[in-house]
PDB file of N, CA and C in Angstrom:
ATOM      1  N   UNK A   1       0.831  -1.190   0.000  1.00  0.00           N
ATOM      2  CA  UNK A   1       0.000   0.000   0.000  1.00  0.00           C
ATOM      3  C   UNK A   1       0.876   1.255   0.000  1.00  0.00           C
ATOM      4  N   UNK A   2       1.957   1.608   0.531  1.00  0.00           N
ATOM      5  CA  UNK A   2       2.833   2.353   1.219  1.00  0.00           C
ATOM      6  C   UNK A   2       3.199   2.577  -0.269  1.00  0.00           C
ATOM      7  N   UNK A   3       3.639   1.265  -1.216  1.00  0.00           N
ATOM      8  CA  UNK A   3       4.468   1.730  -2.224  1.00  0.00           C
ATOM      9  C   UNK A   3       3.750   2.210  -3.306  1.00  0.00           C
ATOM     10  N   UNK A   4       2.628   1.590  -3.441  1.00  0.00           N
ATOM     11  CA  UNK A   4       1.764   2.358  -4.250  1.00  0.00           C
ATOM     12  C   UNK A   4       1.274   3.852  -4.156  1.00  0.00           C
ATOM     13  N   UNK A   5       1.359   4.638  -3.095  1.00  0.00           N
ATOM     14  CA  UNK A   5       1.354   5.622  -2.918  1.00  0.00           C
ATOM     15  C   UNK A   5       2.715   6.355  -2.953  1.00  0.00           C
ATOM     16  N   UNK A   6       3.635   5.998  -2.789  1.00  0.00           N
ATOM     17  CA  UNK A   6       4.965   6.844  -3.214  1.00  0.00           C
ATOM     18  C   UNK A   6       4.999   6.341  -4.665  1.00  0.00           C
ATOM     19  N   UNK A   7       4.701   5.519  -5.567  1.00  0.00           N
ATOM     20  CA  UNK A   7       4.550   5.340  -6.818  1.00  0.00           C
ATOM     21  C   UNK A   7       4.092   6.673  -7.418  1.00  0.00           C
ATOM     22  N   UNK A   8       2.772   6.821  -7.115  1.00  0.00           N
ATOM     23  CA  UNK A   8       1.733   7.398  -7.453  1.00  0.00           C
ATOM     24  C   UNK A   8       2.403   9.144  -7.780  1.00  0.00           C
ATOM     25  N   UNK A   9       2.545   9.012  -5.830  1.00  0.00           N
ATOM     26  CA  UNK A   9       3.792  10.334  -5.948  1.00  0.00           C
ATOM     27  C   UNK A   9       4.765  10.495  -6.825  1.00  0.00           C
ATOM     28  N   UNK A  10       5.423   9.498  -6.898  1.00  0.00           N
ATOM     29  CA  UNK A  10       6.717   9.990  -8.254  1.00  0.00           C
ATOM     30  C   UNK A  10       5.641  10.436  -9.799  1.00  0.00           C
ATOM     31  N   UNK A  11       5.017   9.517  -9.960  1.00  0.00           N
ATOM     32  CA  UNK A  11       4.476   9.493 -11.408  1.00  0.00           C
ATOM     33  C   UNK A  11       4.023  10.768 -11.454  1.00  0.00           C
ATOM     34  N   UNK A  12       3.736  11.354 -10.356  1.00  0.00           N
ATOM     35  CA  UNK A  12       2.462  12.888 -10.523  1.00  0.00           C
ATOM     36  C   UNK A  12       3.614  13.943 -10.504  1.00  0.00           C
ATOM     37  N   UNK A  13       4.827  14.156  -9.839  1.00  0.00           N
ATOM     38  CA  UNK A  13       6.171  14.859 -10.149  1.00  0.00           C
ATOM     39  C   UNK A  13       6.632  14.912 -11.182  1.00  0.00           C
ATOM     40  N   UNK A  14       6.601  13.945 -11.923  1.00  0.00           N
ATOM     41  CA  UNK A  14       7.000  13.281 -13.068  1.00  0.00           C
ATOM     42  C   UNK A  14       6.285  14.380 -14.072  1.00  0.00           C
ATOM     43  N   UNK A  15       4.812  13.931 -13.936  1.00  0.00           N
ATOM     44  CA  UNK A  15       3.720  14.483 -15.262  1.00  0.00           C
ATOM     45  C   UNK A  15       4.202  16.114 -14.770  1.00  0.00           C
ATOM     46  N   UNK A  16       3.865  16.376 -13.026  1.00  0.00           N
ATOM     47  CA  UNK A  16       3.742  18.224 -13.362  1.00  0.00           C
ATOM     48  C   UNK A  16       5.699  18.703 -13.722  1.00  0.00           C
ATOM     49  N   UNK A  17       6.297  18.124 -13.592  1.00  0.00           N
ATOM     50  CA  UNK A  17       7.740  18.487 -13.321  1.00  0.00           C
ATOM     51  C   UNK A  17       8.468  18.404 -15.028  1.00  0.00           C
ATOM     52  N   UNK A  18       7.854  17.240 -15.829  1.00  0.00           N
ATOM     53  CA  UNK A  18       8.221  17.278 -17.111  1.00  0.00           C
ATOM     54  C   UNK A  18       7.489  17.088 -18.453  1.00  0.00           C
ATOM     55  N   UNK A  19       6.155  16.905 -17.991  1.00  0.00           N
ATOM     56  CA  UNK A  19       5.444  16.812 -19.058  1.00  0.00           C
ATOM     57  C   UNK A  19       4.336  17.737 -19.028  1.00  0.00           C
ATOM     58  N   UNK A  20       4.042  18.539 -18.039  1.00  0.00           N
ATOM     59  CA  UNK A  20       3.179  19.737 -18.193  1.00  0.00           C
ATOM     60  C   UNK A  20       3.540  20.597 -18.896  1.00  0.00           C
ATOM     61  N   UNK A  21       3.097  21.335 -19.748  1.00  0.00           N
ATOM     62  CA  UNK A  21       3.665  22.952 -20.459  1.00  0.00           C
ATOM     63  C   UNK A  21       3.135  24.028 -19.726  1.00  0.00           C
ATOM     64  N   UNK A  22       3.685  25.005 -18.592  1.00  0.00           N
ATOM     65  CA  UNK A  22       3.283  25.917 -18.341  1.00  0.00           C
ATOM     66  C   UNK A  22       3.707  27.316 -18.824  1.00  0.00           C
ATOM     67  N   UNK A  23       2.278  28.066 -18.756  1.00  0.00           N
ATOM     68  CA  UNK A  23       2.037  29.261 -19.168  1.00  0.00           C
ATOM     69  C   UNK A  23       3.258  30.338 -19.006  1.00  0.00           C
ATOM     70  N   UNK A  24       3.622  31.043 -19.929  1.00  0.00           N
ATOM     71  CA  UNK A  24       4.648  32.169 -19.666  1.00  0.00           C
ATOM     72  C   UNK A  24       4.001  33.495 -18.780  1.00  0.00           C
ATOM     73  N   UNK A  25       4.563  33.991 -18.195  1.00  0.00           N
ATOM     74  CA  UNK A  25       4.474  35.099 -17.429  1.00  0.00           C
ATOM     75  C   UNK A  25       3.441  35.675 -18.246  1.00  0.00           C
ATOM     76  N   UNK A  26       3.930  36.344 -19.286  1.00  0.00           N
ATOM     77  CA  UNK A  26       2.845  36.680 -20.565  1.00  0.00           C
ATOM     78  C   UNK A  26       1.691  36.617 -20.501  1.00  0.00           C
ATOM     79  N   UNK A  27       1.915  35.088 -20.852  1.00  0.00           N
ATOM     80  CA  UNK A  27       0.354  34.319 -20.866  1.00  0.00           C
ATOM     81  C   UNK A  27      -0.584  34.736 -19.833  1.00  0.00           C
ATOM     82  N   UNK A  28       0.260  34.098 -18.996  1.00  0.00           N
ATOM     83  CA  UNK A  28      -0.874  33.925 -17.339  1.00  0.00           C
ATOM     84  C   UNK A  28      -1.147  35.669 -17.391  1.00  0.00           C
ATOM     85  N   UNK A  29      -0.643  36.717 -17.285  1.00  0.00           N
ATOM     86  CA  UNK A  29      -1.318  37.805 -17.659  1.00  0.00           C
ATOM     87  C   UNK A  29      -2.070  38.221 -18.397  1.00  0.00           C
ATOM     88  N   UNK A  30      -2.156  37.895 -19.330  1.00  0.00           N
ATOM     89  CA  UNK A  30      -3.231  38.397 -20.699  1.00  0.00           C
ATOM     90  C   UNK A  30      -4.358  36.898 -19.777  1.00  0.00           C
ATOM     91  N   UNK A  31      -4.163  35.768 -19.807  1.00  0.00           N
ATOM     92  CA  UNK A  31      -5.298  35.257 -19.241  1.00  0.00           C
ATOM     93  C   UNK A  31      -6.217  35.522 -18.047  1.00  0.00           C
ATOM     94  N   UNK A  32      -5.901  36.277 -17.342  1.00  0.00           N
ATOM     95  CA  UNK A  32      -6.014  37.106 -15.805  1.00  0.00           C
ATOM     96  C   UNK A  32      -6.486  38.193 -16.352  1.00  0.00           C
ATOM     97  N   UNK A  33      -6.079  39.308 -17.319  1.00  0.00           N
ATOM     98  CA  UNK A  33      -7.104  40.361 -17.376  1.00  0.00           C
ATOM     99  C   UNK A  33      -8.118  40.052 -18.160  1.00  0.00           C
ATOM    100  N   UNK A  34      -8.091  39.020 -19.083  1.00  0.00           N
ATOM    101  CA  UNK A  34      -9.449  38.484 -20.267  1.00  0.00           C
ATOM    102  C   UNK A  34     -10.371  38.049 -18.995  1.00  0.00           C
ATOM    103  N   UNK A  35      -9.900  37.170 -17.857  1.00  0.00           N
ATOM    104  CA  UNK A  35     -10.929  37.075 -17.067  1.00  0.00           C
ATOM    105  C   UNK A  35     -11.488  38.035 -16.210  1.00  0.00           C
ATOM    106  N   UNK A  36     -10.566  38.972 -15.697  1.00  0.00           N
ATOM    107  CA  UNK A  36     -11.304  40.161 -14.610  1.00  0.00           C
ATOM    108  C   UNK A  36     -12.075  40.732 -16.037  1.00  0.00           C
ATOM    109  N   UNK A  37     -11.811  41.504 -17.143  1.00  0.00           N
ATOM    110  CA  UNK A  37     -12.537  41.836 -17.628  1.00  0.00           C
ATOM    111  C   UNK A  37     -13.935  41.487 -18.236  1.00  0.00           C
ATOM    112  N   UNK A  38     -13.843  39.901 -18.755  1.00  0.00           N
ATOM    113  CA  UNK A  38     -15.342  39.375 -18.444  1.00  0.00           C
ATOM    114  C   UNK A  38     -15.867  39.329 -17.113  1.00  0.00           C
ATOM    115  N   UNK A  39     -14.816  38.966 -16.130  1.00  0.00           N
ATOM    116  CA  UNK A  39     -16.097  39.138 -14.445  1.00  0.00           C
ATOM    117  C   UNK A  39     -16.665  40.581 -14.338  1.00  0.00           C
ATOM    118  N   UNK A  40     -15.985  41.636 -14.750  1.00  0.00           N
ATOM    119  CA  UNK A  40     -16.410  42.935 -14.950  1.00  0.00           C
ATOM    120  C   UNK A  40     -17.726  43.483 -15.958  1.00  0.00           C
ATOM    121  N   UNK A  41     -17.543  42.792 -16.823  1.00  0.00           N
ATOM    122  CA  UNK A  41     -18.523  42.917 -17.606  1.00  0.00           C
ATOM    123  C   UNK A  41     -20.112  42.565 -16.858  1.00  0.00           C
ATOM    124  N   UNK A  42     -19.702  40.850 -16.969  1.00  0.00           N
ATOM    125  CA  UNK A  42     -20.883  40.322 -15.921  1.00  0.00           C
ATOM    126  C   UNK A  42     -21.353  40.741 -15.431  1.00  0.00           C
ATOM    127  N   UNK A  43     -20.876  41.612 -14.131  1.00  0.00           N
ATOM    128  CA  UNK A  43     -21.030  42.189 -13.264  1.00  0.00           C
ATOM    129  C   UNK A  43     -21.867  43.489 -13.126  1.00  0.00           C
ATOM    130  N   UNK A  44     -21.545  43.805 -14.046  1.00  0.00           N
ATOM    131  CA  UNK A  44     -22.403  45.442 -14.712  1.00  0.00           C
ATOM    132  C   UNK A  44     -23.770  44.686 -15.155  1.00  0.00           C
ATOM    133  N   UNK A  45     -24.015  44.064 -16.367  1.00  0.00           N
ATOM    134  CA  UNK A  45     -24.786  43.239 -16.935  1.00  0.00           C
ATOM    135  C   UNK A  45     -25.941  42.914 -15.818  1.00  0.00           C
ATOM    136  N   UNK A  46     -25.628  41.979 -14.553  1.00  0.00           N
ATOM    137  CA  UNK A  46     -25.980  41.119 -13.726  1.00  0.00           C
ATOM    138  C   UNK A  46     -26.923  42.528 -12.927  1.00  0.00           C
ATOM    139  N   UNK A  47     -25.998  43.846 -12.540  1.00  0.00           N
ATOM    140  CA  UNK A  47     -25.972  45.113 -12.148  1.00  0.00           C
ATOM    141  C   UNK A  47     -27.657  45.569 -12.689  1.00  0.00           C
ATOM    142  N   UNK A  48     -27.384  45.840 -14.044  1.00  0.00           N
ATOM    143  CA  UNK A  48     -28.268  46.655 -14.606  1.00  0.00           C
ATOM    144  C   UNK A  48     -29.865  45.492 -14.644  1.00  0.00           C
ATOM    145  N   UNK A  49     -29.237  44.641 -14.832  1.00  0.00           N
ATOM    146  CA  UNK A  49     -31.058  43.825 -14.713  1.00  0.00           C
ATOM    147  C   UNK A  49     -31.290  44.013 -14.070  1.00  0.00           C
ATOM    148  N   UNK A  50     -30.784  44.006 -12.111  1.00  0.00           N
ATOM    149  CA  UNK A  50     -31.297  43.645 -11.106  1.00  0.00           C
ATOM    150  C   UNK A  50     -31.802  45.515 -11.157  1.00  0.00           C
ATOM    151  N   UNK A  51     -31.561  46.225 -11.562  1.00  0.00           N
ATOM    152  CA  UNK A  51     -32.058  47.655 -11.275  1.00  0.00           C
ATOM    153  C   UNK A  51     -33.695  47.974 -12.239  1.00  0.00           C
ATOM    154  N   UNK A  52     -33.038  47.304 -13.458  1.00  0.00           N
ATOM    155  CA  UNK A  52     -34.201  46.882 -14.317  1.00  0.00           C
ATOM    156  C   UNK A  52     -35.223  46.619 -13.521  1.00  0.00           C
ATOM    157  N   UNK A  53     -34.932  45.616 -13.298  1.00  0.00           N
ATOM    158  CA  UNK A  53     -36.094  44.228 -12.585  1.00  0.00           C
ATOM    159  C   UNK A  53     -36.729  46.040 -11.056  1.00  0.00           C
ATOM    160  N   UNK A  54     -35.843  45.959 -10.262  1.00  0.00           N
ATOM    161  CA  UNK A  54     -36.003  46.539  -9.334  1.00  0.00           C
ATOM    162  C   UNK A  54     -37.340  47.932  -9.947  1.00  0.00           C
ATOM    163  N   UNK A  55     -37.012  48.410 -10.758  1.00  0.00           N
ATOM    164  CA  UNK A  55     -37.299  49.622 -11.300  1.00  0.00           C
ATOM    165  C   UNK A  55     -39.181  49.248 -11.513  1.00  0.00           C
ATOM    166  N   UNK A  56     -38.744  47.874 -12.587  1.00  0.00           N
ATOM    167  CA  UNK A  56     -40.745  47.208 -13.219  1.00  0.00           C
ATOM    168  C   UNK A  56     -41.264  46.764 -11.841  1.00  0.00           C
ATOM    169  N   UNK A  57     -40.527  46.542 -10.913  1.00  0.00           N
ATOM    170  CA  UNK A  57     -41.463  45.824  -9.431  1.00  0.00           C
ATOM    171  C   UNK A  57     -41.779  47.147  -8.993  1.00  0.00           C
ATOM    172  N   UNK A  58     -41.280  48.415  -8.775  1.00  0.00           N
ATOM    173  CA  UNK A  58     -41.828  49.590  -8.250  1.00  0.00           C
ATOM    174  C   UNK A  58     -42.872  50.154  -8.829  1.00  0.00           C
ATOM    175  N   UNK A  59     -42.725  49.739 -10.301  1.00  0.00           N
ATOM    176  CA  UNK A  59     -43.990  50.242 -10.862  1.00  0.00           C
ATOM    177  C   UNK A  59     -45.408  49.640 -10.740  1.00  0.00           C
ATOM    178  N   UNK A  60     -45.276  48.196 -10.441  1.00  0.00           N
ATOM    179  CA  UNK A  60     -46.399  47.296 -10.634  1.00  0.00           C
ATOM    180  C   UNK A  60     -46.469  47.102  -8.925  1.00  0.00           C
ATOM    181  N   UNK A  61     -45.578  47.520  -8.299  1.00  0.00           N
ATOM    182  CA  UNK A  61     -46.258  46.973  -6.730  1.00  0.00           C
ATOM    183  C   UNK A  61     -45.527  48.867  -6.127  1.00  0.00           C
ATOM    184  N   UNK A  62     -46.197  50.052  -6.545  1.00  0.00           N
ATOM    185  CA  UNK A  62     -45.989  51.121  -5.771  1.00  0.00           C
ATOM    186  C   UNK A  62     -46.169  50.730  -4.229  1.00  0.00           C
ATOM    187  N   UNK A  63     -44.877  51.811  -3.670  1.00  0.00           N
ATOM    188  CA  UNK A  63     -44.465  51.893  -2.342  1.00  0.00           C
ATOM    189  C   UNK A  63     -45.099  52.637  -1.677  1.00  0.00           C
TER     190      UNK A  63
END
């Protein structure tokens, strides 16, 4: 059991240590602002319905 788990361990060192390709500095940046800028987007989007929405419920159920 013992060895099958230090097996396991080497093999997974193995895959991330020489057979993964990781991202250049570059990369991982341009991928990090493509995402804040879609969560940003969303966010506005998600924003303006709920004011929408907020706005047609004031009209149909006055305060």
């Amino acid at each position: 059991m013992f060895k099958k788990f230090v097996n396991y361990c080497k093999v997974c060192y193995n895959e991330l240590a020489h057979k993964t390709t990781w991202p250049t500095g570059a990369e991982l940046t341009h991928s990090a602002m493509i995402v804040l800028s879609a969560s940003l987007v969303i966010a506005c989007v998600v924003f303006a319905m709920d004011q929408l929405f907020e706005w047609i419920m004031s009209m149909v159920y006055p305060g």
